[in-house]
N, C-alpha and C. Protein backbone atom coordinates (compact mmCIF):
# COMPACT_ATOMS: atom_id res chain seq x y z
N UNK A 1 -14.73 -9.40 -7.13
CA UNK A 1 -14.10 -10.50 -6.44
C UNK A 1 -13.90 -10.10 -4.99
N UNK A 2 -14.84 -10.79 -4.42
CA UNK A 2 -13.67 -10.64 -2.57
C UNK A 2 -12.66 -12.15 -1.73
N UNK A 3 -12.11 -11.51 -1.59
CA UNK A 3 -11.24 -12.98 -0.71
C UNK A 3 -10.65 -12.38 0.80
N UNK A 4 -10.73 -13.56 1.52
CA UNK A 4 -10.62 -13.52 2.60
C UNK A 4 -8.80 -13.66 3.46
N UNK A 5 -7.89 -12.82 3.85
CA UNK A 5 -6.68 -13.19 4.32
C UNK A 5 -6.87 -14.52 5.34
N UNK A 6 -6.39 -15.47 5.56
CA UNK A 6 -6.58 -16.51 6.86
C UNK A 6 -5.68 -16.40 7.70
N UNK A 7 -4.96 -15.02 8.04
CA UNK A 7 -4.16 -15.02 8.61
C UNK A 7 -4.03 -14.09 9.94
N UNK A 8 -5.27 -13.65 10.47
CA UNK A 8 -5.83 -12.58 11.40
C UNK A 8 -5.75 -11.62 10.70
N UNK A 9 -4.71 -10.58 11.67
CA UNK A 9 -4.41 -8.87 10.78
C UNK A 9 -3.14 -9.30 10.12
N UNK A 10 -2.08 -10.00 10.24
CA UNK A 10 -1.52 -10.19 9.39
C UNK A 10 -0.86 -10.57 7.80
N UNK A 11 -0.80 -9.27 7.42
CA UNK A 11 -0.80 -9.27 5.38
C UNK A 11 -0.10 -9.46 5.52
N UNK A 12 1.59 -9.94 5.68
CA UNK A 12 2.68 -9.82 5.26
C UNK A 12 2.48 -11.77 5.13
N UNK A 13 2.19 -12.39 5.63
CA UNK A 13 1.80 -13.86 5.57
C UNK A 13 0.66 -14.32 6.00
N UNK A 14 0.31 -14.97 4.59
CA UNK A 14 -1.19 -15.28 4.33
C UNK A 14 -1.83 -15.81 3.29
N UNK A 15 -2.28 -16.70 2.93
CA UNK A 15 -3.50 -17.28 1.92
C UNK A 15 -4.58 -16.11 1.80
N UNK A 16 -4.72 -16.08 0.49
CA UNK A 16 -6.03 -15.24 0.04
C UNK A 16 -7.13 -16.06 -0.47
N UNK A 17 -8.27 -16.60 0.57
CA UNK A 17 -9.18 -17.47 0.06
C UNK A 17 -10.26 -16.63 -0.75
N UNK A 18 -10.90 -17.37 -1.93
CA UNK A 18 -11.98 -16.28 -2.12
C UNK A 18 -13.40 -16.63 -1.37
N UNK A 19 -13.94 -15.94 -1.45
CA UNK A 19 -15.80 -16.19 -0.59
C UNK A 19 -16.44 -16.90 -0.95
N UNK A 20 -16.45 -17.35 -2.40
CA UNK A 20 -17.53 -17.91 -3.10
C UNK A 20 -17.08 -19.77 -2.58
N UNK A 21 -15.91 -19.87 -2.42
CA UNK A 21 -15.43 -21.64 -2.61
C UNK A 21 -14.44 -21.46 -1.49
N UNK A 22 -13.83 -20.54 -1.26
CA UNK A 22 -12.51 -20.98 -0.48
C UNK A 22 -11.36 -21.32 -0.98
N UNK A 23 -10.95 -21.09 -2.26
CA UNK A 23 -9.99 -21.84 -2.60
C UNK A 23 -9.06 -20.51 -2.71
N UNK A 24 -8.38 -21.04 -2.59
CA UNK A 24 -6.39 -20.17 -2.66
C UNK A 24 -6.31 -20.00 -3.30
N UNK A 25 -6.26 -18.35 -3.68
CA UNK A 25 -5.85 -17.37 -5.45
C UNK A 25 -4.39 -17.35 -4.63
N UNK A 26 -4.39 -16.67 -3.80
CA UNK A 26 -2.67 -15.85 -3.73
C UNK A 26 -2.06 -16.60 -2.22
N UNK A 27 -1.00 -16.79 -2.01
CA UNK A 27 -0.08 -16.86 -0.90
C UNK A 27 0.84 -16.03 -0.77
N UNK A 28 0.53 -15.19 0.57
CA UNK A 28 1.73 -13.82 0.74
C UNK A 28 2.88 -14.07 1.27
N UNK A 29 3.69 -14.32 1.45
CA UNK A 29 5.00 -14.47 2.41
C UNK A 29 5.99 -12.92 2.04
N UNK A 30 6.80 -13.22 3.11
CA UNK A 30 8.20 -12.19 3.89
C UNK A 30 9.04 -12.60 3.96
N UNK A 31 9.91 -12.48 3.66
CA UNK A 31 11.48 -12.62 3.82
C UNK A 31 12.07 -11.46 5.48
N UNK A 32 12.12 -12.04 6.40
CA UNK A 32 12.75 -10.61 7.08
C UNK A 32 14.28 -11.46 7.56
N UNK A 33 15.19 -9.98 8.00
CA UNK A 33 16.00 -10.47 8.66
C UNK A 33 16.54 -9.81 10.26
N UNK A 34 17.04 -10.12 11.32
CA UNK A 34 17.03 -9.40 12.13
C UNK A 34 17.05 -7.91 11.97
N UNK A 35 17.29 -7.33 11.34
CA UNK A 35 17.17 -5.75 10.75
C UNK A 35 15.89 -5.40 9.93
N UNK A 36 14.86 -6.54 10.05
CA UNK A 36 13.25 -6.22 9.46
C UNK A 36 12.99 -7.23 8.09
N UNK A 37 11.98 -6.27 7.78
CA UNK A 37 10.99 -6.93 6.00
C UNK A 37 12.81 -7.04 5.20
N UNK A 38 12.56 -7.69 4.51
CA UNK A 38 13.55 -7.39 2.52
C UNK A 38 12.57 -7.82 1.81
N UNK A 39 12.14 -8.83 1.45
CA UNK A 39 10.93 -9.05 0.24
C UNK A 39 9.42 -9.19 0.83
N UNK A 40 8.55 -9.16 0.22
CA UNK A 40 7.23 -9.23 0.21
C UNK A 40 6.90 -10.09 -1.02
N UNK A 41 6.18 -11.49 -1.44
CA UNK A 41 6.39 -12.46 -2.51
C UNK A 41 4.70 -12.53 -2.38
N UNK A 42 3.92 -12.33 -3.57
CA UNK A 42 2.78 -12.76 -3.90
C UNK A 42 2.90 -13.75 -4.79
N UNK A 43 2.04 -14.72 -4.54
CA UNK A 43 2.39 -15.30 -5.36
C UNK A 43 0.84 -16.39 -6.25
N UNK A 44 0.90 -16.38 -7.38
CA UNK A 44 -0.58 -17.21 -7.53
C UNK A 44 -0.41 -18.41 -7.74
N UNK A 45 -1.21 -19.02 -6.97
CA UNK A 45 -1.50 -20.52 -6.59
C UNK A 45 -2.02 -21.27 -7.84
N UNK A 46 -2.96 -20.34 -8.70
CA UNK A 46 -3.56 -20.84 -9.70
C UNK A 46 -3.05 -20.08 -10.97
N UNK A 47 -2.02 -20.27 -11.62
CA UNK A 47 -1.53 -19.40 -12.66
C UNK A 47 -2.30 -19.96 -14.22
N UNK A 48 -2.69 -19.23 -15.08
CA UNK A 48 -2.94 -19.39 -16.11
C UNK A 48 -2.73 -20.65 -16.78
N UNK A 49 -1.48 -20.78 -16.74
CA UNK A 49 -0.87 -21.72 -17.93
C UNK A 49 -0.71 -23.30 -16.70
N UNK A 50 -1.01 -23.61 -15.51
CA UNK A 50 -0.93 -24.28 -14.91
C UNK A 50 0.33 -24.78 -14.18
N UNK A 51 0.97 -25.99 -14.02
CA UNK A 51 2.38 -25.55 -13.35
C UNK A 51 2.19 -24.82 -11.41
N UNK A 52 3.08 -25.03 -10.78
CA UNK A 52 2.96 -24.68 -9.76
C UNK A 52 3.08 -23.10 -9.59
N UNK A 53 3.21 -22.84 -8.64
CA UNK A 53 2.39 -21.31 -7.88
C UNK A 53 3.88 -20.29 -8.73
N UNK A 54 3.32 -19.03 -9.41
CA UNK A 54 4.25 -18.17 -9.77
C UNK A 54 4.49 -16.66 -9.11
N UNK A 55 5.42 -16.64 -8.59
CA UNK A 55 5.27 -14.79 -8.37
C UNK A 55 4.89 -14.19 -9.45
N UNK A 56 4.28 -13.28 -8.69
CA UNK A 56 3.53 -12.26 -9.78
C UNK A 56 3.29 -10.81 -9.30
N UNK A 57 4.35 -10.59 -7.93
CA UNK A 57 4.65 -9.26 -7.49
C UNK A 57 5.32 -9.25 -6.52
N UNK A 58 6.26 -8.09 -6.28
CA UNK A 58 7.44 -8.27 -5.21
C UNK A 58 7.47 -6.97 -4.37
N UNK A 59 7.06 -6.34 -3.07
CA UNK A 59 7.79 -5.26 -2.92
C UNK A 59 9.14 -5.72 -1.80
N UNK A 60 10.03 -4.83 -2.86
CA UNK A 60 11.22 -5.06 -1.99
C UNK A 60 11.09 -3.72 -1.25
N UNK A 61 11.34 -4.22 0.14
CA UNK A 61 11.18 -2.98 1.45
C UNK A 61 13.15 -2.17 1.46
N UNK A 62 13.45 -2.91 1.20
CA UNK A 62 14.76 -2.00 1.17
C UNK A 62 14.85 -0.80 0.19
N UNK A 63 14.85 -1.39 -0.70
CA UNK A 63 15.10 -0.53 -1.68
C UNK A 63 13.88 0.60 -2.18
N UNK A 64 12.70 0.10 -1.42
CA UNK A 64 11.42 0.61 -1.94
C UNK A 64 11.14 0.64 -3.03
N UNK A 65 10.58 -0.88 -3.89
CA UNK A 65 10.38 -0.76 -5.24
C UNK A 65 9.28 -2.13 -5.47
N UNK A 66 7.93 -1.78 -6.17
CA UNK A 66 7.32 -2.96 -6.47
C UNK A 66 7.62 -3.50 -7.82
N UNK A 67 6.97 -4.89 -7.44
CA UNK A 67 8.06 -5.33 -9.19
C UNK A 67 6.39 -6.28 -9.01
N UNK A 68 6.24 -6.13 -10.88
CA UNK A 68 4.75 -6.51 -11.08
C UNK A 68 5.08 -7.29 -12.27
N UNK A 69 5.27 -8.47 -12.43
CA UNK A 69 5.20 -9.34 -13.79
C UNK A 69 6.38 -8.58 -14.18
N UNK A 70 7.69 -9.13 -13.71
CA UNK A 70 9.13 -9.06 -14.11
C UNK A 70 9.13 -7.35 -14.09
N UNK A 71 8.09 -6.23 -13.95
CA UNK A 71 8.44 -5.04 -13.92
C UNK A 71 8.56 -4.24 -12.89
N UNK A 72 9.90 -3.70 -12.67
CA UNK A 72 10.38 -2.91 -11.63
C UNK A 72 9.94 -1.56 -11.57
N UNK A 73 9.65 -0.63 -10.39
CA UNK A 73 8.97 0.42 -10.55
C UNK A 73 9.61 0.80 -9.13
N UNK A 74 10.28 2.24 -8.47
CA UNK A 74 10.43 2.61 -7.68
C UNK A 74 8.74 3.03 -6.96
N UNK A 75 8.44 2.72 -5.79
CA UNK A 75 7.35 3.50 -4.95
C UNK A 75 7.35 5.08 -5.17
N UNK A 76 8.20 6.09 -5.63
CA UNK A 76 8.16 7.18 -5.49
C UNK A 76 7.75 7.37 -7.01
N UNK A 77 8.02 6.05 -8.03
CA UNK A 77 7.27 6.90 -8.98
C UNK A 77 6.02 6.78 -9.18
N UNK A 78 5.45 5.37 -8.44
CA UNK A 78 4.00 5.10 -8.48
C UNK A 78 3.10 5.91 -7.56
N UNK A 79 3.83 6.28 -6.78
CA UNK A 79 2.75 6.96 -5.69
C UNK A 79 2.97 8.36 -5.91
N UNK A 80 2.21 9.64 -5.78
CA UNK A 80 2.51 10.94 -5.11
C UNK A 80 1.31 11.23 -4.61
N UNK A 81 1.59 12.44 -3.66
CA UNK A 81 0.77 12.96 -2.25
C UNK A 81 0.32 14.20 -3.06
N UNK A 82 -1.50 14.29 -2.22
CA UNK A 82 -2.20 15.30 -2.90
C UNK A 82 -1.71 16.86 -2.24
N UNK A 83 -2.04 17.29 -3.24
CA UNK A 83 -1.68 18.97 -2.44
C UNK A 83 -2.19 19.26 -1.70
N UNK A 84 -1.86 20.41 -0.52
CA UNK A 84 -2.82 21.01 0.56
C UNK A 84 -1.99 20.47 1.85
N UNK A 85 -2.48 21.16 3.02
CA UNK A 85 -2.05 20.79 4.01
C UNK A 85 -2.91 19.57 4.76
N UNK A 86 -3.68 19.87 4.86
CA UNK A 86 -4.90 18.78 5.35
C UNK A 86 -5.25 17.57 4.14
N UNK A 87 -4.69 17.44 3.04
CA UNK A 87 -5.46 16.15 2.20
C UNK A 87 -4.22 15.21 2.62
N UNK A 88 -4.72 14.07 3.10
CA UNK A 88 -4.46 12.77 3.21
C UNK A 88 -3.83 11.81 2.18
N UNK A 89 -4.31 12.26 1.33
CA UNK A 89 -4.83 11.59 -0.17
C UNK A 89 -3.66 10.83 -0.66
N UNK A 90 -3.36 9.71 -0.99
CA UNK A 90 -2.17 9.09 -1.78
C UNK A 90 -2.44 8.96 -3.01
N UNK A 91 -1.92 9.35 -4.46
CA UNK A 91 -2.44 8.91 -5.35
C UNK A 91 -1.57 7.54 -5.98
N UNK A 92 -2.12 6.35 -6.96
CA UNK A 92 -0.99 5.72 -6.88
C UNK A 92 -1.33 5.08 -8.45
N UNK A 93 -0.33 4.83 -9.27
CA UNK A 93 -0.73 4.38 -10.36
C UNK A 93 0.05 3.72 -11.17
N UNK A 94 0.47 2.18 -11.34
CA UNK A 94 1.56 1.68 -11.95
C UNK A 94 2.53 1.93 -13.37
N UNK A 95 1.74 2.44 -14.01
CA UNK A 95 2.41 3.28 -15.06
C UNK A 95 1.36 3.94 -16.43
N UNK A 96 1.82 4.82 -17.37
CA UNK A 96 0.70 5.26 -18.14
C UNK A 96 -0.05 4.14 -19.14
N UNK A 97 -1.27 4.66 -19.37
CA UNK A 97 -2.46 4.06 -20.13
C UNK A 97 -3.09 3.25 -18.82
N UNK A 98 -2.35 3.54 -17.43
CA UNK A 98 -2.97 2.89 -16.36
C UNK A 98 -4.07 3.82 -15.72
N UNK A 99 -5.15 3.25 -14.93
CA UNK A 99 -5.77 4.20 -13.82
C UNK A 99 -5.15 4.77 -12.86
N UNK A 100 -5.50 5.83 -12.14
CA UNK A 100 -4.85 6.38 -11.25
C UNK A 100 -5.97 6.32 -9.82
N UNK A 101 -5.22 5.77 -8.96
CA UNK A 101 -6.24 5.47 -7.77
C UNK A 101 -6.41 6.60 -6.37
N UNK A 102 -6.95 7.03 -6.05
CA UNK A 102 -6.67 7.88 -4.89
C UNK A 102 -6.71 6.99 -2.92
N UNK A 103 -6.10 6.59 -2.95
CA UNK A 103 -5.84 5.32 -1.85
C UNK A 103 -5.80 6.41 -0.35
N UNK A 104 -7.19 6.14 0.08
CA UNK A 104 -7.20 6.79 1.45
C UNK A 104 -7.93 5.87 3.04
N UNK A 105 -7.23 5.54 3.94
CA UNK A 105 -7.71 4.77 4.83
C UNK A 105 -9.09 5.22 5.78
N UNK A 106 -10.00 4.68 5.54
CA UNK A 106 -11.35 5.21 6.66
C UNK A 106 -11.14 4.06 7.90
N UNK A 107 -12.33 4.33 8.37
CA UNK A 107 -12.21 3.47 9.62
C UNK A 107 -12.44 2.03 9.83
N UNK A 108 -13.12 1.53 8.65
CA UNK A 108 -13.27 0.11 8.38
C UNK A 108 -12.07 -0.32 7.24
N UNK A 109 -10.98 0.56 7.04
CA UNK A 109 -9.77 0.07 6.14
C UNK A 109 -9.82 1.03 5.39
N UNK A 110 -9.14 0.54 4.19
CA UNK A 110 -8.75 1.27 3.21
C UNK A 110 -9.55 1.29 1.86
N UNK A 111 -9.42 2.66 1.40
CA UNK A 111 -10.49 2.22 0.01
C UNK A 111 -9.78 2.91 -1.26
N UNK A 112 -9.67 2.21 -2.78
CA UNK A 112 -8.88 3.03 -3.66
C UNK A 112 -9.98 3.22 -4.68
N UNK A 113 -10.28 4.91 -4.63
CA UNK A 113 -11.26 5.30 -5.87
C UNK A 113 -10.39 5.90 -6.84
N UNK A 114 -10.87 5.13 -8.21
CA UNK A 114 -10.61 5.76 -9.57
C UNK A 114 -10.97 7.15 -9.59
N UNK A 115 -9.69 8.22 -9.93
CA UNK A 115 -9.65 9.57 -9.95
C UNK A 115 -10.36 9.65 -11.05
N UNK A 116 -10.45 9.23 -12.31
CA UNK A 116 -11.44 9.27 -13.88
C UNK A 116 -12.73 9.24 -13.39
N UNK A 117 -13.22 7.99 -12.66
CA UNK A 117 -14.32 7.41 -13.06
C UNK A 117 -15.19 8.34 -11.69
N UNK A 118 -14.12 8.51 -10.27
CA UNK A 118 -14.84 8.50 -8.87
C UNK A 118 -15.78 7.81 -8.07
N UNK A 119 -15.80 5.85 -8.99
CA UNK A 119 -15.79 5.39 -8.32
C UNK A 119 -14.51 4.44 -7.13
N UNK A 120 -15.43 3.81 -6.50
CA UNK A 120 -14.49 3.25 -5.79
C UNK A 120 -14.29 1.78 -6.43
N UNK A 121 -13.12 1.23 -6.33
CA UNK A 121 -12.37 -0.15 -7.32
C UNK A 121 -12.19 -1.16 -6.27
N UNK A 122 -11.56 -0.49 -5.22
CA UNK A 122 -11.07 -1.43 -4.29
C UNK A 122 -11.15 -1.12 -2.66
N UNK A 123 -11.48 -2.23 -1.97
CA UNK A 123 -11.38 -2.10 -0.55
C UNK A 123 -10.56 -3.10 0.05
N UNK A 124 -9.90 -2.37 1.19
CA UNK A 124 -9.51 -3.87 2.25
C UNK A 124 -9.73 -3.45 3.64
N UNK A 125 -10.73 -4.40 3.98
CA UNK A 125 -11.47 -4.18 5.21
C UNK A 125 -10.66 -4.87 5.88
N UNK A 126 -10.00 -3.75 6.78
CA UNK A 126 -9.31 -3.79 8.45
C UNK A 126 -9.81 -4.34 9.54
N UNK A 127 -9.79 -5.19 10.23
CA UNK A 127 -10.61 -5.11 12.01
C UNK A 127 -9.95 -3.97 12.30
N UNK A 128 -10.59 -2.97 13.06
CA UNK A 128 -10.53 -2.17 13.95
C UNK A 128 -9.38 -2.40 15.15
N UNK A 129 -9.63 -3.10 15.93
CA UNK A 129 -9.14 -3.96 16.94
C UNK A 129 -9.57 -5.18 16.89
N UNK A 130 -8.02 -5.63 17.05
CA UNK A 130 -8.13 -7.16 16.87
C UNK A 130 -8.79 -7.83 18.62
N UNK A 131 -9.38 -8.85 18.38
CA UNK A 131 -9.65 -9.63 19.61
C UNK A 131 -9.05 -10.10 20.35
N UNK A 132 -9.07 -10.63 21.98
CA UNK A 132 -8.42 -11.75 22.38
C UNK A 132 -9.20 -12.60 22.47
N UNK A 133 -9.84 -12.62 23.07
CA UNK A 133 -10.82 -13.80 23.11
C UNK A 133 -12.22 -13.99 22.35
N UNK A 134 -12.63 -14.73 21.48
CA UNK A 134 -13.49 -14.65 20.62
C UNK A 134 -12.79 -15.03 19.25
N UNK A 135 -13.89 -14.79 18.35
CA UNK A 135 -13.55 -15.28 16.91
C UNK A 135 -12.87 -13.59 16.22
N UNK A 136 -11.71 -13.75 15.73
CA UNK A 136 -11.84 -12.25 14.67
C UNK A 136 -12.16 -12.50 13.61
N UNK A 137 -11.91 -10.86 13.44
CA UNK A 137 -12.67 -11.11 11.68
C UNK A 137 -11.72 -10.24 10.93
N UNK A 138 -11.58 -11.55 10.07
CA UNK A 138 -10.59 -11.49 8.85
C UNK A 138 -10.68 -10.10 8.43
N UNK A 139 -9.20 -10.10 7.33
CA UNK A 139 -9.00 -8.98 6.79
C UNK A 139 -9.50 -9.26 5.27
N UNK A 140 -10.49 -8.44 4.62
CA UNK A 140 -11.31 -8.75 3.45
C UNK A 140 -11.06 -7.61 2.46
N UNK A 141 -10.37 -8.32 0.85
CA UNK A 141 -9.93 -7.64 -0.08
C UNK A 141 -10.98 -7.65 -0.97
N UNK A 142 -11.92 -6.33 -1.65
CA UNK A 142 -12.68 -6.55 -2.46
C UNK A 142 -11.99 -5.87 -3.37
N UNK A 143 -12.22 -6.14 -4.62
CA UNK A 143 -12.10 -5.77 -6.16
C UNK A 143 -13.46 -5.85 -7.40
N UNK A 144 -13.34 -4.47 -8.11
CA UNK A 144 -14.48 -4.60 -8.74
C UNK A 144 -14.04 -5.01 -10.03
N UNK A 145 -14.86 -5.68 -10.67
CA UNK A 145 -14.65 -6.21 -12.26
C UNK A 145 -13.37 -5.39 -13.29
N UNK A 146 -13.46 -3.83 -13.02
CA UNK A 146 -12.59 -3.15 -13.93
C UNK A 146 -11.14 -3.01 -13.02
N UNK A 147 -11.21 -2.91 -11.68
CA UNK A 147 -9.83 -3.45 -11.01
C UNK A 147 -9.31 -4.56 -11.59
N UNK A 148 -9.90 -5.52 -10.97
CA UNK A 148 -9.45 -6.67 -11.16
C UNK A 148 -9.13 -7.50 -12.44
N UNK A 149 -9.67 -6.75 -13.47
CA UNK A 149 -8.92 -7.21 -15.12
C UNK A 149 -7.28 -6.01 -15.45
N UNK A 150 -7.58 -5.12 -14.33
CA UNK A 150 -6.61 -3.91 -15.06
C UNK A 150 -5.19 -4.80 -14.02
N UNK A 151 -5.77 -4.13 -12.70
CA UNK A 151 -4.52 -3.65 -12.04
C UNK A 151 -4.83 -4.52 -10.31
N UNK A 152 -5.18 -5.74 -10.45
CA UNK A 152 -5.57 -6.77 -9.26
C UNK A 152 -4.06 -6.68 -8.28
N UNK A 153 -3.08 -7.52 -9.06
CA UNK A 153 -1.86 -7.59 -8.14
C UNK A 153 -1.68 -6.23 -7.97
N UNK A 154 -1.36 -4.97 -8.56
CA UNK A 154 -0.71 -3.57 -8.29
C UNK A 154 -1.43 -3.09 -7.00
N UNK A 155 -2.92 -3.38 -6.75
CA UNK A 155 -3.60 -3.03 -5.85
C UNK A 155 -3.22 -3.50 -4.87
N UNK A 156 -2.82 -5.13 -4.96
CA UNK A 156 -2.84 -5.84 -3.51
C UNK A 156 -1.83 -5.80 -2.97
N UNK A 157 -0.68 -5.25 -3.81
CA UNK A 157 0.77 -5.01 -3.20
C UNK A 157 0.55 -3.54 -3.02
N UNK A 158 -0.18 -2.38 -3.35
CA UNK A 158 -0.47 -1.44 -2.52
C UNK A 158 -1.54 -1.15 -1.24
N UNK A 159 -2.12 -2.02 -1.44
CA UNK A 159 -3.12 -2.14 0.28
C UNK A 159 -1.86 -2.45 1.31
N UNK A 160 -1.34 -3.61 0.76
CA UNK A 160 0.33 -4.15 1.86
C UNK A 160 0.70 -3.44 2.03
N UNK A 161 1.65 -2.51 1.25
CA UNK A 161 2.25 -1.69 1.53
C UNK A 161 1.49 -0.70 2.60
N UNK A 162 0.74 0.10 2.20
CA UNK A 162 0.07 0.85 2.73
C UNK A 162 -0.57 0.63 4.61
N UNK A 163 -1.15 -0.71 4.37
CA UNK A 163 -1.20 -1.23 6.01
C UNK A 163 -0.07 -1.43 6.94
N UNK A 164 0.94 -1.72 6.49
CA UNK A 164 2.68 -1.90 7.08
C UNK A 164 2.51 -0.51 7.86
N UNK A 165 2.69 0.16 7.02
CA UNK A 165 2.85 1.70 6.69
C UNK A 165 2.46 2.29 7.92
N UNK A 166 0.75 2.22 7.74
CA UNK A 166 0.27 2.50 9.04
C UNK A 166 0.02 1.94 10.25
N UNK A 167 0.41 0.46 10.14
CA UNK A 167 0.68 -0.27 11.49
C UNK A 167 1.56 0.29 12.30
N UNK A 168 2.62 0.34 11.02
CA UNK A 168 4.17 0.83 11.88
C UNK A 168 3.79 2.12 12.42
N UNK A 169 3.17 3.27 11.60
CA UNK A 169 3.00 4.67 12.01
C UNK A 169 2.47 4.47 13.65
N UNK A 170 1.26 3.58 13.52
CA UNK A 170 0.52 3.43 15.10
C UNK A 170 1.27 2.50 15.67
N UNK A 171 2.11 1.68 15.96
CA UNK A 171 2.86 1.00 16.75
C UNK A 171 3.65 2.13 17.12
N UNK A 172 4.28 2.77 16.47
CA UNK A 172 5.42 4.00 16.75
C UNK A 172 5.08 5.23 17.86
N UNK A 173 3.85 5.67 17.63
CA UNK A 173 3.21 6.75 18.13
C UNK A 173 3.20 5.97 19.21
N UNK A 174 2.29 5.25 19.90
CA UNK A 174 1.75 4.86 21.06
C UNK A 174 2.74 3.89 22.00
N UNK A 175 1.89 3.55 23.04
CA UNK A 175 3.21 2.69 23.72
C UNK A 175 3.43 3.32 25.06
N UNK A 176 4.47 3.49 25.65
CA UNK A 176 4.92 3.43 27.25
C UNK A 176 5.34 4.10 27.15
């Protein structure tokens, strides 16, 4: 599956169109308040059983915790960092009988390869630098067949997370 954000570089609010039709799987929204993020709300447009749009994942930024189909999970227990001084590596995995992903950002975005299998499951292609003048180009979530039946939302609330992450890291560093 790939779908397209319509929202420039901005994940925190956004429609997830897919490629094939265009039509709206997910709508992202934020809750912030003058003191920043509190929720992050995915939500699907097209739910199973029909009925209007349902959450179906939450990270709350305060508390640091994703919540996936009514289940709460602290970030520190889904994620840990690879050993070594130099590995990058995030590993991240919503809970057991689950895959475990190794989530590392290259230069066209981010990519999460299955530690079992060593392939890769998931991408979300970054612009580089965004434009001013001209057309940009969207931010593009791919998922492969065995993602996307296992662990679709867990992924897409960890690409979010993860891009925040390093926006904020490079907004922070640089500057005047």
């Amino acid at each position: 599956m790939e779908a397209i954000f319509d929202n420039k570089a901005n994940v925190l609010n956004a429609k997830l169109h897919t490629t094939h039709d265009s039509s709206v799987i997910y709508t992202i929204s934020t809750d912030q308040t003058l003191f920043g993020r509190t929720y992050t709300y995915v939500k699907d447009t097209n739910p199973a059983l029909g009925g209007g749009s349902t959450i179906v994942g939450v990270i709350n930024w305060e508390k640091k915790t994703f919540e996936i189909q009514g289940h709460r999970r602290p970030v520190n227990d889904i994620r840990r960092k690879a050993t070594g001084f130099r590995n990058k590596s995030r590993f991240w995995k919503w809970s057991e009988g689950r895959e475990e992903y190794d989530i590392v950002h290259q230069e066209e975005g981010w990519e999460a390869k299955c530690t079992s299998t060593g392939e890769v499951e998931a991408t979300l292609a970054v612009p580089y630098r965004p434009q001013l003048f001209g057309k940009t180009t969207p931010i593009v979530l791919s998922l492969s067949r065995v993602a996307l039946a296992k662990d679709e939302v867990f992924l897409l609330l960890t690409f979010i997370y993860c891009e925040m992450k390093r926006q904020e890291k490079t907004n922070s560093s640089g500057g005047w």
